[in-house]
C-alpha atoms as a PDB file:
ATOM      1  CA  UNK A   1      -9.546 -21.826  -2.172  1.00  0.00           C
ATOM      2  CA  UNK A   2     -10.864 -18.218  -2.225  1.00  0.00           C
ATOM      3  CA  UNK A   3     -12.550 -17.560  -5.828  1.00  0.00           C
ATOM      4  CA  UNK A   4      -9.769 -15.507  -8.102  1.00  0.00           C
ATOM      5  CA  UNK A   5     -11.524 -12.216  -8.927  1.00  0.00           C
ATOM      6  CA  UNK A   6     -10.754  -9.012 -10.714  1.00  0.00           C
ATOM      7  CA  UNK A   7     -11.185  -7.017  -7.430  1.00  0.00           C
ATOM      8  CA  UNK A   8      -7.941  -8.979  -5.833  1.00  0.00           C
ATOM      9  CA  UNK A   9      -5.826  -7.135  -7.652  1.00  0.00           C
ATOM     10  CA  UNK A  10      -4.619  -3.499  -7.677  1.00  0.00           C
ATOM     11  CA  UNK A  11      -2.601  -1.487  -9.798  1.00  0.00           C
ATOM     12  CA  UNK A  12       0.065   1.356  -9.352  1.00  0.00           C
ATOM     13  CA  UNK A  13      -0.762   4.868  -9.233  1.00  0.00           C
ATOM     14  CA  UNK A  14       1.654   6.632 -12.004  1.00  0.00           C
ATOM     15  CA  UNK A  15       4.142   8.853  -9.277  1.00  0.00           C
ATOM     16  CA  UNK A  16       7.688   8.462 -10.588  1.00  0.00           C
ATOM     17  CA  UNK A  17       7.093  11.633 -12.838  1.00  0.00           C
ATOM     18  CA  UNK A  18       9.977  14.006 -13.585  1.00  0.00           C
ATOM     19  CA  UNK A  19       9.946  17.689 -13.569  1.00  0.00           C
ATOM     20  CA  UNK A  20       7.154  19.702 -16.446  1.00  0.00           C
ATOM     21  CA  UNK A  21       6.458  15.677 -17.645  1.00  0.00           C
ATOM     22  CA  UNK A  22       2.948  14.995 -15.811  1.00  0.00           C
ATOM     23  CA  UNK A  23       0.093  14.320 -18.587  1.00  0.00           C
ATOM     24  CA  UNK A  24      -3.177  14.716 -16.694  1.00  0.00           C
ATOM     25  CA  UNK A  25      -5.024  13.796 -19.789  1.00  0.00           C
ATOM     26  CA  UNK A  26      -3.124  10.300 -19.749  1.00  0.00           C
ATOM     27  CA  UNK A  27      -3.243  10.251 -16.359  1.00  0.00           C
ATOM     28  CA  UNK A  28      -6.876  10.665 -16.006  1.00  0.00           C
ATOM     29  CA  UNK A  29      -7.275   8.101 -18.896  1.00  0.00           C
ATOM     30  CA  UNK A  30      -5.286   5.241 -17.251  1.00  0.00           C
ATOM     31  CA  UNK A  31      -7.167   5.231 -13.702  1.00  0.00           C
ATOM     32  CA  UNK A  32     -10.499   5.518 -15.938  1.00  0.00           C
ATOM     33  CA  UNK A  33      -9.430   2.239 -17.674  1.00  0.00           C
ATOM     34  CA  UNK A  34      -8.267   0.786 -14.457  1.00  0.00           C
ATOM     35  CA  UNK A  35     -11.812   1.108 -13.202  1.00  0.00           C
ATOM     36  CA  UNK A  36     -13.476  -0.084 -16.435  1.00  0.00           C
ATOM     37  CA  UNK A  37     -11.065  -3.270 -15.637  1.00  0.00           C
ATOM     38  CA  UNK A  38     -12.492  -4.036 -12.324  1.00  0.00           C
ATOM     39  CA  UNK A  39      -9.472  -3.597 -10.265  1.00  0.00           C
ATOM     40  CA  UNK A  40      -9.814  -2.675  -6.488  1.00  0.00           C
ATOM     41  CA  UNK A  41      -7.717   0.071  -6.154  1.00  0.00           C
ATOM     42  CA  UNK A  42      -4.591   2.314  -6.872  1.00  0.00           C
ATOM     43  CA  UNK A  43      -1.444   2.686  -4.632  1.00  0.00           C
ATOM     44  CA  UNK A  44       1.110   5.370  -4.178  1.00  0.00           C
ATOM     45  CA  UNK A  45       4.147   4.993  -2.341  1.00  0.00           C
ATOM     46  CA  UNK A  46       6.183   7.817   0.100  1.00  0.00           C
ATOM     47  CA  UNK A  47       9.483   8.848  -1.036  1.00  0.00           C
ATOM     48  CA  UNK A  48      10.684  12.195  -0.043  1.00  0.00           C
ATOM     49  CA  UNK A  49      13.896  12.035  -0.189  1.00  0.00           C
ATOM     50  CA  UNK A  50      14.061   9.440  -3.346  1.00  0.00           C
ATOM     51  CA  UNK A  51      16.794  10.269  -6.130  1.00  0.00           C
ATOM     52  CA  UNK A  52      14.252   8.686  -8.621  1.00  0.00           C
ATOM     53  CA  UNK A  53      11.710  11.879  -9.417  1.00  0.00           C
ATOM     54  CA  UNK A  54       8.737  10.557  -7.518  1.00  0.00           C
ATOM     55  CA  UNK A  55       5.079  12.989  -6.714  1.00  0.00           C
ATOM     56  CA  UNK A  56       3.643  13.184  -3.379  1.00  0.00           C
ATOM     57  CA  UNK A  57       0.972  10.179  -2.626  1.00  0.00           C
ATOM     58  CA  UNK A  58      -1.334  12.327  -0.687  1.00  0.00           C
ATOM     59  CA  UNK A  59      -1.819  14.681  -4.011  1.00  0.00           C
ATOM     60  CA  UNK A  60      -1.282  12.012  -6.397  1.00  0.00           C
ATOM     61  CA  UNK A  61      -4.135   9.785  -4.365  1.00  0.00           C
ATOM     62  CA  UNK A  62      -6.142  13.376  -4.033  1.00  0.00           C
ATOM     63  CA  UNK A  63      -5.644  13.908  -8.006  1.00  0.00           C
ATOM     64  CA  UNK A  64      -6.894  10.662  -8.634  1.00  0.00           C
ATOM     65  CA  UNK A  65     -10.098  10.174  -6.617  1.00  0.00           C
ATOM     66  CA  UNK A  66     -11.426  13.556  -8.693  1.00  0.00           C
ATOM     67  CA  UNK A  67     -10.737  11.301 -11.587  1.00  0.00           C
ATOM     68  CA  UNK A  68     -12.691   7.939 -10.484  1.00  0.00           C
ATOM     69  CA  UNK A  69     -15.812   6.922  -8.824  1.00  0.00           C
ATOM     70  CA  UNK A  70     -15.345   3.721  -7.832  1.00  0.00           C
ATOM     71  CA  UNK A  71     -11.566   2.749  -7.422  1.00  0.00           C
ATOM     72  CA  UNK A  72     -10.131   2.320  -3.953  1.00  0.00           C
ATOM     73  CA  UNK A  73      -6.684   5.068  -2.996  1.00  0.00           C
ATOM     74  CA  UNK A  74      -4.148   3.617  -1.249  1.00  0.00           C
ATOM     75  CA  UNK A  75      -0.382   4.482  -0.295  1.00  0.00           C
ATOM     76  CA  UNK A  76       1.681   1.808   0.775  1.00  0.00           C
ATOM     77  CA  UNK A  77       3.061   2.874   2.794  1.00  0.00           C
ATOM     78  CA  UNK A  78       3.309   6.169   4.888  1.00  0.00           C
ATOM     79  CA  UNK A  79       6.439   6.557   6.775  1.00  0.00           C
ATOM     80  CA  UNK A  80       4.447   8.319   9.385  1.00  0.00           C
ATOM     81  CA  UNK A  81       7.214   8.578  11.940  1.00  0.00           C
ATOM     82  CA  UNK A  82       8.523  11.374   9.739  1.00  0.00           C
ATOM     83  CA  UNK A  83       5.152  12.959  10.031  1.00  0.00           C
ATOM     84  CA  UNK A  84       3.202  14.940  12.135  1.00  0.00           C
ATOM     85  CA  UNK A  85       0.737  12.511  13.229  1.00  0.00           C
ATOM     86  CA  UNK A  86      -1.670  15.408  13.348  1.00  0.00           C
ATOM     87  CA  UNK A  87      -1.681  16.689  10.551  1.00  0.00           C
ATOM     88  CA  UNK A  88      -1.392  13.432   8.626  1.00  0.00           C
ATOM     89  CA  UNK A  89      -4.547  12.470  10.214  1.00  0.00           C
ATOM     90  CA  UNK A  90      -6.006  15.780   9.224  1.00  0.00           C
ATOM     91  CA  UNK A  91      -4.945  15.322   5.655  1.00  0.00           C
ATOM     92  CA  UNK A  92      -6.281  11.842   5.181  1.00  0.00           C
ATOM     93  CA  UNK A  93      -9.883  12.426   6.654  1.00  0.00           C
ATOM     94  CA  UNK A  94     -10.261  15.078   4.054  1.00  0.00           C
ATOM     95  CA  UNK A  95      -9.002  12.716   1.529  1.00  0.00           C
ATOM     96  CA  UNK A  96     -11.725  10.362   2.951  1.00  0.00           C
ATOM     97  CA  UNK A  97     -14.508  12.700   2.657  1.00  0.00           C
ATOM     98  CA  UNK A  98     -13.472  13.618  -0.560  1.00  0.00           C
ATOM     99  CA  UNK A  99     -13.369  10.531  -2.182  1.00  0.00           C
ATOM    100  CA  UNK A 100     -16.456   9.691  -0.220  1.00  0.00           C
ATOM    101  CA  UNK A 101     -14.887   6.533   1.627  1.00  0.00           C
ATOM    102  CA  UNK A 102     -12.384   5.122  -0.380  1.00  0.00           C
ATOM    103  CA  UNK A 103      -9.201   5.793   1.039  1.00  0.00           C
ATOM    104  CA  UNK A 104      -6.636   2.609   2.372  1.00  0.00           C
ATOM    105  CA  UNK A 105      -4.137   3.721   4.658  1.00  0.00           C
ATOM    106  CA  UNK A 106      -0.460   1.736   4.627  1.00  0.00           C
ATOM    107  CA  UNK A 107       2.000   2.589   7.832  1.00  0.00           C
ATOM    108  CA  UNK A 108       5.599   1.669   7.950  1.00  0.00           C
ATOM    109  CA  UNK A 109       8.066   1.792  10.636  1.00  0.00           C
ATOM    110  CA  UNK A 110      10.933   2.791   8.181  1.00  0.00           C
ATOM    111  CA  UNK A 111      14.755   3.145   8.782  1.00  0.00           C
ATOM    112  CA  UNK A 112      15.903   4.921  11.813  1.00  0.00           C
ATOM    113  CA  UNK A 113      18.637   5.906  10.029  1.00  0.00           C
ATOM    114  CA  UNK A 114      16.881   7.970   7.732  1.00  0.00           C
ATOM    115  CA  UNK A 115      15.201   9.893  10.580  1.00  0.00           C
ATOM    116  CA  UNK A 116      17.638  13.103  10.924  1.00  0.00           C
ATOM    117  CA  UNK A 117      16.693  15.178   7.966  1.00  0.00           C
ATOM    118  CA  UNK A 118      13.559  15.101   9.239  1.00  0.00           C
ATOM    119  CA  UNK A 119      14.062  16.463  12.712  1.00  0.00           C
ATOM    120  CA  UNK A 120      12.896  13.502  14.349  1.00  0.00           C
ATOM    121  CA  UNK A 121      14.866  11.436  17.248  1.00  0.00           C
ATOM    122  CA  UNK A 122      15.275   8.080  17.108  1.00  0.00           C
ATOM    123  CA  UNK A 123      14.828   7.911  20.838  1.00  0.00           C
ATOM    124  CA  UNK A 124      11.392   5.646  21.054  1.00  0.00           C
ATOM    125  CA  UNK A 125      11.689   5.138  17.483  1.00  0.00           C
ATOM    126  CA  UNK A 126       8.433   2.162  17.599  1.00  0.00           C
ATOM    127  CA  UNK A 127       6.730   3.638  20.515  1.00  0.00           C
ATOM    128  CA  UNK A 128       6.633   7.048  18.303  1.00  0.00           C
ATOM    129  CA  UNK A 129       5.492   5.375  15.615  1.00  0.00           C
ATOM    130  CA  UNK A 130       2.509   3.187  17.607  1.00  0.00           C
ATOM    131  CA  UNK A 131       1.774   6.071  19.276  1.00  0.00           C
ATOM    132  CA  UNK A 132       1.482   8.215  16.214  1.00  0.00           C
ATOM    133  CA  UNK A 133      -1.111   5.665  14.566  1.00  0.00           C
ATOM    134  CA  UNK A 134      -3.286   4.884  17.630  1.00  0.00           C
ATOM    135  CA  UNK A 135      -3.774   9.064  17.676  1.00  0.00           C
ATOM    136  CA  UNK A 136      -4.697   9.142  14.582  1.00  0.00           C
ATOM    137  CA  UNK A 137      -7.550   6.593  14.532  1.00  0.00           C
ATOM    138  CA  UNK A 138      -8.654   8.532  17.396  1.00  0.00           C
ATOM    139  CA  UNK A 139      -8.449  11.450  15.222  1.00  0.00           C
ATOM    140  CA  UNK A 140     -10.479   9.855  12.645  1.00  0.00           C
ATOM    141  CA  UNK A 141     -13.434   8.328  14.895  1.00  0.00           C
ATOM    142  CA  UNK A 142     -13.714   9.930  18.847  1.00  0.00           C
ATOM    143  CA  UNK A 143     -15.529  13.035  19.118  1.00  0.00           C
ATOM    144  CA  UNK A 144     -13.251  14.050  21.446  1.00  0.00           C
ATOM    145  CA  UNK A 145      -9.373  13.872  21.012  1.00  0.00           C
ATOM    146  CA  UNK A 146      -7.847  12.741  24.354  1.00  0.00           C
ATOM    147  CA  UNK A 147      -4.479  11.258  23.888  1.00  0.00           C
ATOM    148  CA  UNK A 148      -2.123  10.985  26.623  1.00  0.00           C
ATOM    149  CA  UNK A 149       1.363   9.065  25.306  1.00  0.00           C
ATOM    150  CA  UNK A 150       5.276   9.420  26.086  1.00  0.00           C
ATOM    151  CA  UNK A 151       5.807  11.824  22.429  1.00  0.00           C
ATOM    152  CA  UNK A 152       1.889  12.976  22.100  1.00  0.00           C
ATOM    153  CA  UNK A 153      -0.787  14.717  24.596  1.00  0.00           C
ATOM    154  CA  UNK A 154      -3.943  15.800  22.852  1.00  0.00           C
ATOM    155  CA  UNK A 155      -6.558  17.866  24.202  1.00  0.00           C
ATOM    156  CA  UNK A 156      -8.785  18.418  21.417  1.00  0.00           C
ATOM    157  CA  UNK A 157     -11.289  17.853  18.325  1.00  0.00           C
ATOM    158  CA  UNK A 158     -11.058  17.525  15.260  1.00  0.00           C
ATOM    159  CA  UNK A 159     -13.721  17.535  12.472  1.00  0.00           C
ATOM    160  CA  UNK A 160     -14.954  16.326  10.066  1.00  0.00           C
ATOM    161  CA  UNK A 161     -13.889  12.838  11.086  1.00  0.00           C
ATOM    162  CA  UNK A 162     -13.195  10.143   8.228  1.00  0.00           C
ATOM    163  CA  UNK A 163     -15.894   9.456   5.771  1.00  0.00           C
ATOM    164  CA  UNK A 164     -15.275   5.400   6.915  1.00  0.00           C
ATOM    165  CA  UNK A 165     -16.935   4.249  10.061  1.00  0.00           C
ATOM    166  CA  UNK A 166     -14.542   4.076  12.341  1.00  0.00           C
ATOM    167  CA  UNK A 167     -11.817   5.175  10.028  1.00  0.00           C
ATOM    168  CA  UNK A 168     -10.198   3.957   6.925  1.00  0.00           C
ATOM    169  CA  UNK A 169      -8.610   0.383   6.890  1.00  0.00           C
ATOM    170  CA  UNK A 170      -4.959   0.371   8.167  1.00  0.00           C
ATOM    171  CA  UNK A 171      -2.659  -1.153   6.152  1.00  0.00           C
ATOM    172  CA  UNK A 172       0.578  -2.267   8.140  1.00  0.00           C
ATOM    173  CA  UNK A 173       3.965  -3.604   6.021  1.00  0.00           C
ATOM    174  CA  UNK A 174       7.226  -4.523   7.246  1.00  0.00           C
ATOM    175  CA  UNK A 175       9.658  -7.773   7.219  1.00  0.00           C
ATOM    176  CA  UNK A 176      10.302  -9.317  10.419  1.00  0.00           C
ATOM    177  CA  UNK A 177       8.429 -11.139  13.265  1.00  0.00           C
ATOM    178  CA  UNK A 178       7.946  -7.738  15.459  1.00  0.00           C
ATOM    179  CA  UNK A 179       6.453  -5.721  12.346  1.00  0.00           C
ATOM    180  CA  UNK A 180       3.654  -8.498  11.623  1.00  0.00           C
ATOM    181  CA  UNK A 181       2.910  -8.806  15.700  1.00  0.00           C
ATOM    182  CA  UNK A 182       2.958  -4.887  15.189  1.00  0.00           C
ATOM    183  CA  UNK A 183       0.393  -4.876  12.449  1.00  0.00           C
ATOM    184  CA  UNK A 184      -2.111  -7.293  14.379  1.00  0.00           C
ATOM    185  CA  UNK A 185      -2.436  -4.962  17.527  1.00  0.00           C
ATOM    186  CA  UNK A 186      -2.387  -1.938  15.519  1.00  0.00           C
ATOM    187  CA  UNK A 187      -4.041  -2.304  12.026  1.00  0.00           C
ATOM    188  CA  UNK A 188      -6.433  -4.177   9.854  1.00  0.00           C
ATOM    189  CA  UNK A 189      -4.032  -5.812   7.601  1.00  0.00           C
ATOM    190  CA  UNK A 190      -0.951  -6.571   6.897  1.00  0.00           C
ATOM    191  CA  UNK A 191       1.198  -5.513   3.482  1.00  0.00           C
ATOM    192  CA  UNK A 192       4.163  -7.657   1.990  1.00  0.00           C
ATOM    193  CA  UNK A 193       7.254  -5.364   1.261  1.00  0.00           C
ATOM    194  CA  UNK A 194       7.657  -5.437  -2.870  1.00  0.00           C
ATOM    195  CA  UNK A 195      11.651  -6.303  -2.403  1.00  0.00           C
ATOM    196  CA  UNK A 196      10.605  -9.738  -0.569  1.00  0.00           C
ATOM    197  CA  UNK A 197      10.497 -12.660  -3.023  1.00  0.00           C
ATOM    198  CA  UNK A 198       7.285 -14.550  -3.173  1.00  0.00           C
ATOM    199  CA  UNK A 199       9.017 -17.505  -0.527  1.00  0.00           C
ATOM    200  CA  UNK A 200       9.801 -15.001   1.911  1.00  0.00           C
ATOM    201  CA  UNK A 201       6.242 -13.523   1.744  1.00  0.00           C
ATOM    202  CA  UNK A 202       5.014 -16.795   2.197  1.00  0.00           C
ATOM    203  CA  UNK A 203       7.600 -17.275   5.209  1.00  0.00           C
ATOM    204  CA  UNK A 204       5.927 -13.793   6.515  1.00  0.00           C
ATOM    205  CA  UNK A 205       2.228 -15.322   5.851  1.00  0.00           C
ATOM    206  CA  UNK A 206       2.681 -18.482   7.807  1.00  0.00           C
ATOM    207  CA  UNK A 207       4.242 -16.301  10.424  1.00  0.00           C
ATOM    208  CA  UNK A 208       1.264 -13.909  10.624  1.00  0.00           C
ATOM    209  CA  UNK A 209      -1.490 -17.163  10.914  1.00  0.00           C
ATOM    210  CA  UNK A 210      -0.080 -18.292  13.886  1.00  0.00           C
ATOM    211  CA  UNK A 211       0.318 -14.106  15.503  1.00  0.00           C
ATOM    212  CA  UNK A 212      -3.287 -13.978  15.142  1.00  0.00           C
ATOM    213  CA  UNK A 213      -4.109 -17.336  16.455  1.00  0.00           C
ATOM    214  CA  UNK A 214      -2.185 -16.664  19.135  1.00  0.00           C
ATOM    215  CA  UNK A 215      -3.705 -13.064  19.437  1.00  0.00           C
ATOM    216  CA  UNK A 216      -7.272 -14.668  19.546  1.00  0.00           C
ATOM    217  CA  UNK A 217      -8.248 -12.844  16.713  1.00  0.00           C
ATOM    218  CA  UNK A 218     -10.729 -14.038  13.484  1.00  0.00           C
ATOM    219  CA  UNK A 219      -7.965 -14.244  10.616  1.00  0.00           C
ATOM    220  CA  UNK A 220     -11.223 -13.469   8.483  1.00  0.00           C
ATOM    221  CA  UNK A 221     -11.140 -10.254  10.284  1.00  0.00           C
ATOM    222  CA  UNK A 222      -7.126  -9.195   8.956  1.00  0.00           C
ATOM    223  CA  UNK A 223      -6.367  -8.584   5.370  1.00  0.00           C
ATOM    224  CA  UNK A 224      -3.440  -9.204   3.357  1.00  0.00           C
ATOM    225  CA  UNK A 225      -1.795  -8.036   0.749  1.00  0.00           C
ATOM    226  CA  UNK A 226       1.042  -8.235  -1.206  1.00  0.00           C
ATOM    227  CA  UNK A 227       3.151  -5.533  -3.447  1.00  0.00           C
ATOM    228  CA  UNK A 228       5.182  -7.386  -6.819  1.00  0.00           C
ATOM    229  CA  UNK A 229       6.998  -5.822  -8.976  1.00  0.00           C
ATOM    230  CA  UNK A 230       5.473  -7.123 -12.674  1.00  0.00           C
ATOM    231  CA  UNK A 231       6.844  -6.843 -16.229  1.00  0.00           C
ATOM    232  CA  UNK A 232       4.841  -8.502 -19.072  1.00  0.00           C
ATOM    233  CA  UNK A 233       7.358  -9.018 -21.465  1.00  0.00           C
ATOM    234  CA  UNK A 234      11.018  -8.064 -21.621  1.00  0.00           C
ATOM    235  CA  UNK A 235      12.645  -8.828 -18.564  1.00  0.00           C
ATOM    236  CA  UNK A 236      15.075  -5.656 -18.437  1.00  0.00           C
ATOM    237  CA  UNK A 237      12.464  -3.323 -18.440  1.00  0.00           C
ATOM    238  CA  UNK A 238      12.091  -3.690 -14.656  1.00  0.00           C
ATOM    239  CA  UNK A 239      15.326  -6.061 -13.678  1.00  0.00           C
ATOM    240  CA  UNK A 240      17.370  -3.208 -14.244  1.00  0.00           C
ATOM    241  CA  UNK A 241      15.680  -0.063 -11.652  1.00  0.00           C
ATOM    242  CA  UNK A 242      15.081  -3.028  -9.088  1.00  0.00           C
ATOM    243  CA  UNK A 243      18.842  -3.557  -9.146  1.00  0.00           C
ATOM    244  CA  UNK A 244      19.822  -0.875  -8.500  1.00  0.00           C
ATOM    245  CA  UNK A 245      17.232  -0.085  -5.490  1.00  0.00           C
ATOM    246  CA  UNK A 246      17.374  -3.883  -3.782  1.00  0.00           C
ATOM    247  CA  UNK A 247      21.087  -5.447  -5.199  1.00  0.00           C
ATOM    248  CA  UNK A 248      19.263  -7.641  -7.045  1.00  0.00           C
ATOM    249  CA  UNK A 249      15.208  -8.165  -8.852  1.00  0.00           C
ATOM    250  CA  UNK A 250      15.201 -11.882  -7.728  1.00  0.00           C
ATOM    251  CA  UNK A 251      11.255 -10.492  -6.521  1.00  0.00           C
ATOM    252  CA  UNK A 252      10.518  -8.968  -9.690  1.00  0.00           C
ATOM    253  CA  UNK A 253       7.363 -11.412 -11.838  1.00  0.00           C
ATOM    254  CA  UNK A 254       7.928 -10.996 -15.334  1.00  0.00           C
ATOM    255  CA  UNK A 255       8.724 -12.160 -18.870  1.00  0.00           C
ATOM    256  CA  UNK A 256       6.056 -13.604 -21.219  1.00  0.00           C
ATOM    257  CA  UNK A 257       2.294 -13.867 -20.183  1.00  0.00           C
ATOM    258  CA  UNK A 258       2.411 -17.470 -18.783  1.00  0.00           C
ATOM    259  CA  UNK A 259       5.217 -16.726 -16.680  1.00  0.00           C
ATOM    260  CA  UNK A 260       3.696 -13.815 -15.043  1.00  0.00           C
ATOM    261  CA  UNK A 261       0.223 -15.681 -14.454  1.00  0.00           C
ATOM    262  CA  UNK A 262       2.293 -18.763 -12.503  1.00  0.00           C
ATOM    263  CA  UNK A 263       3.996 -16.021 -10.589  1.00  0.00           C
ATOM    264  CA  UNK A 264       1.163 -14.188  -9.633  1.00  0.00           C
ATOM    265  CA  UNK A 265      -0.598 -17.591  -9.102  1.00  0.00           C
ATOM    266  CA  UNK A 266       2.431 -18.552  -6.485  1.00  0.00           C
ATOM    267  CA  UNK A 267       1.671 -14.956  -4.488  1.00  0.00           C
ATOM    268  CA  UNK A 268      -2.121 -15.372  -4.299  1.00  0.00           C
ATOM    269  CA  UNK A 269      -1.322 -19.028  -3.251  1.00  0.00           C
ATOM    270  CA  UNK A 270       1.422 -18.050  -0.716  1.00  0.00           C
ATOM    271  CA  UNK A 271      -1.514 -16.220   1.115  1.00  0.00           C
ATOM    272  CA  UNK A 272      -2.179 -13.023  -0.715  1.00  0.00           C
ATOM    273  CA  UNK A 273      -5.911 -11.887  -0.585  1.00  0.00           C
ATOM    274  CA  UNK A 274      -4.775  -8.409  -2.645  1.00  0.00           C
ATOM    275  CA  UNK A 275      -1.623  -8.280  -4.994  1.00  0.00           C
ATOM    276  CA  UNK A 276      -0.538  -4.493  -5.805  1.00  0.00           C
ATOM    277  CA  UNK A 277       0.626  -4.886  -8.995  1.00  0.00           C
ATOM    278  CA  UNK A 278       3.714  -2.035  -9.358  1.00  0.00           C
ATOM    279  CA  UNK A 279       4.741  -2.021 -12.878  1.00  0.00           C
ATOM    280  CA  UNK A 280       7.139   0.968 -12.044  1.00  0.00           C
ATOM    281  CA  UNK A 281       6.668   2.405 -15.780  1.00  0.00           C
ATOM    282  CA  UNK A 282       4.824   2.279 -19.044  1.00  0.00           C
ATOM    283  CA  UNK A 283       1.772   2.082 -16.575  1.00  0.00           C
ATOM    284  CA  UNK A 284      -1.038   2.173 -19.101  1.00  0.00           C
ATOM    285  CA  UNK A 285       0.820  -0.426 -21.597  1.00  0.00           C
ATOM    286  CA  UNK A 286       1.542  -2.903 -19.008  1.00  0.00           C
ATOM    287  CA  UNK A 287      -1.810  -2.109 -17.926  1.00  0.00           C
ATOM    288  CA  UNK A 288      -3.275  -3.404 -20.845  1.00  0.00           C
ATOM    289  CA  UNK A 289      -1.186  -6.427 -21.304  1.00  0.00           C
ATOM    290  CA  UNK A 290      -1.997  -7.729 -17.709  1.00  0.00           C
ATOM    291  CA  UNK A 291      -5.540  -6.967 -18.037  1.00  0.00           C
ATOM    292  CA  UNK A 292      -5.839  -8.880 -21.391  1.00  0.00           C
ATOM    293  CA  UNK A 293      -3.147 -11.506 -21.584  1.00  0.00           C
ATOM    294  CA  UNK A 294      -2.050 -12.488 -18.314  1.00  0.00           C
ATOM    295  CA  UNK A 295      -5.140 -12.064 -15.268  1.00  0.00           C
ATOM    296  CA  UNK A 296      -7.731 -14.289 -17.548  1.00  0.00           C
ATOM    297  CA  UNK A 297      -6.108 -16.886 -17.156  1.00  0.00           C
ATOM    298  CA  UNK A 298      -5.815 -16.686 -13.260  1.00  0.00           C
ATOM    299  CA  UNK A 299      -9.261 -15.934 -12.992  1.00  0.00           C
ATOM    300  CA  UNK A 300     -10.337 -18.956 -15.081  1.00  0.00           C
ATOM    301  CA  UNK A 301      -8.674 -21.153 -12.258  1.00  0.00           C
ATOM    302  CA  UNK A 302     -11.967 -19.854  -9.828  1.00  0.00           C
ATOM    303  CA  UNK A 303     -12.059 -21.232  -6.826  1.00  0.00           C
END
C-alpha cells in the first residue's frame, strides 16, 4: 500500500463568494495555512452559468499563487469546449509562468446541452473537445504551432510557452467508460466526478486499470484523483447544497471525525492517489478540523 502522506490530499480554493463579500485578508490567510499544513494543492471549479455566486478559477487560481510559494493550482475541471482553445492555452501558460510551475490543468467534456449560450455547436461535440486539448499542449510545448483538425487550423507561435516541461499535467474527469479511455490517450490523469459515491469511483478505478493495460501504458505513469465532498461535523451543513445540485448527498463524507477518516480511508483505498477535499463552505474552519482531528489518524495507518 502506497504510504498515506499529507501531500495526497488537496483542499478547495474558496470561489462560491457572493457579490462585495470577498475577504482577501482571510483569503490570503487560509491558502497560507493550507501550505503550512502540507497539502498538495488548491482546486477551483468552472461555473459560468451557476445560480450559486461562484468567482472565475483562472483569477481565483491567479489570486492565489501571488499568495503561496509552494502549493500546487488546480481547476477541476475546465469545460474547455465552451472555450477558445486559444486563448485558454494562452491564459494558462501565463498562469504557469507566474506561479513558476505549479499549475494542474482538469478538462471535462461537459453537457452538450449546455452548449448554446455559448455559441458553440454540438456538431463534433468530443472531436471539438480532443481537438481543443491536443492544440493546446501544442500551444504550451512546440515552438511552432501547426495544427491541422476538422474545428482548428493553426499557423502560428505562441510564447512564452508553459513554465512545465512539456506543459502542465492534464487532469481528465468524467463518468463513463469513453471519458476514462478519453483521459488515457489525452491526459496524465484521470479525476473522479465529486457527485460519484466512493463505490462508483471505485467501479471507475477498476475500469481505468484495465484501459491502460490494455493501452500498454505504465499505470505508474497516470495519476488519479478523486474530488469528495467533506463535512467534519454536522451532517446538514453540506447534505443540504448537495441535494439540491445531485437529488441526493449519498457522496457527501461527513459527520464526526472517525467517520470522515473511514470515508476518506475507503476513497484512498478504492484507488485514489490525490483526494480534493471540497468542503463547499466555512473553508478555513473545516480546514482546521480536518487538518487536526481527522487526517492524523489516516496518516498514522502509513503504508
Amino acid at each position: 500500500m502506497t504510504e498515506i502522506t499529507t501531500d495526497r490530499f488537496a483542499v478547495s480554493l474558496p470561489q462560491q463568494i457572493s457579490d462585495g463579500a470577498f475577504d482577501p485578508a482571510a483569503f490570503r490567510a487560509y491558502l497560507r495555512r493550507a501550505e503550512e499544513l502540507g497539502f498538495h494543492s488548491a482546486w477551483t471549479r468552472e461555473g459560468t452559468l451557476n445560480p450559486a455566486p461562484t468567482l472565475g478559477p483562472i483569477e481565483v487560481m491567479t489570486y492565489a499563487a501571488a499568495c503561496t510559494e509552494r502549493l500546487r493550482l488546480g481547476c477541476a475541471v475546465f469545460v474547455s469546449v465552451v472555450h477558445s482553445p486559444l486563448h485558454l492555452a494562452k491564459s494558462l501558460s501565463t498562469l504557469d509562468q507566474l506561479s513558476r510551475g505549479r499549475l494542474e490543468v482538469g478538462f471535462g467534456l461537459g453537457s452538450r446541452n449546455l452548449l448554446g449560450p455559448f455559441g458553440v455547436s454540438p456538431e463534433g461535440f468530443v472531436t471539438r473537445f480532443t481537438e481543443g486539448i491536443e492544440l493546446m499542449k501544442v500551444c504550451w510545448s512546440e515552438p511552432k504551432v501547426a495544427f491541422h483538425g476538422r474545428f482548428f487550423q493553426v499557423e502560428a507561435a505562441m510564447e512564452p510557452k508553459a513554465y512545465q516541461k512539456p506543459h502542465p499535467p492534464v487532469w481528465m474527469g468524467g463518468h463513463q467508460p469513453a471519458a476514462i479511455r478519453r483521459a488515457i490517450r489525452h491526459g496524465d490523469g484521470f479525476v473522479g466526478a465529486g457527485g460519484a459515491t466512493t463505490a462508483a469511483f471505485a467501479g471507475q478505478v477498476r475500469t481505468l486499470r484495465a484501459e491502460l493495460e490494455r493501452a500498454g501504458r505504465d499505470p505508474a505513469s497516470f495519476r488519479v484523483a478523486k474530488r469528495v465532498y467533506v463535512s467534519v461535523g454536522a451532517t446538514g451543513r453540506i447534505e443540504g447544497p448537495l441535494s439540491r445540485m445531485y437529488g441526493n448527498a449519498d457522496m457527501a463524507v461527513s459527520g464526526p471525525p472517525d467517520a470522515c477518516a473511514q470515508g476518506l480511508s475507503e476513497v484512498l483505498e478504492a484507488g485514489a492517489d490525490l483526494v480534493l477535499l471540497d468542503t463547499m463552505s466555512d473553508e478555513a474552519e473545516q480546514l482546521e478540523r480536518l487538518a487536526g482531528e481527522v487526517l492524523p489518524s489516516l496518516l498514522q495507518q502509513g503504508p
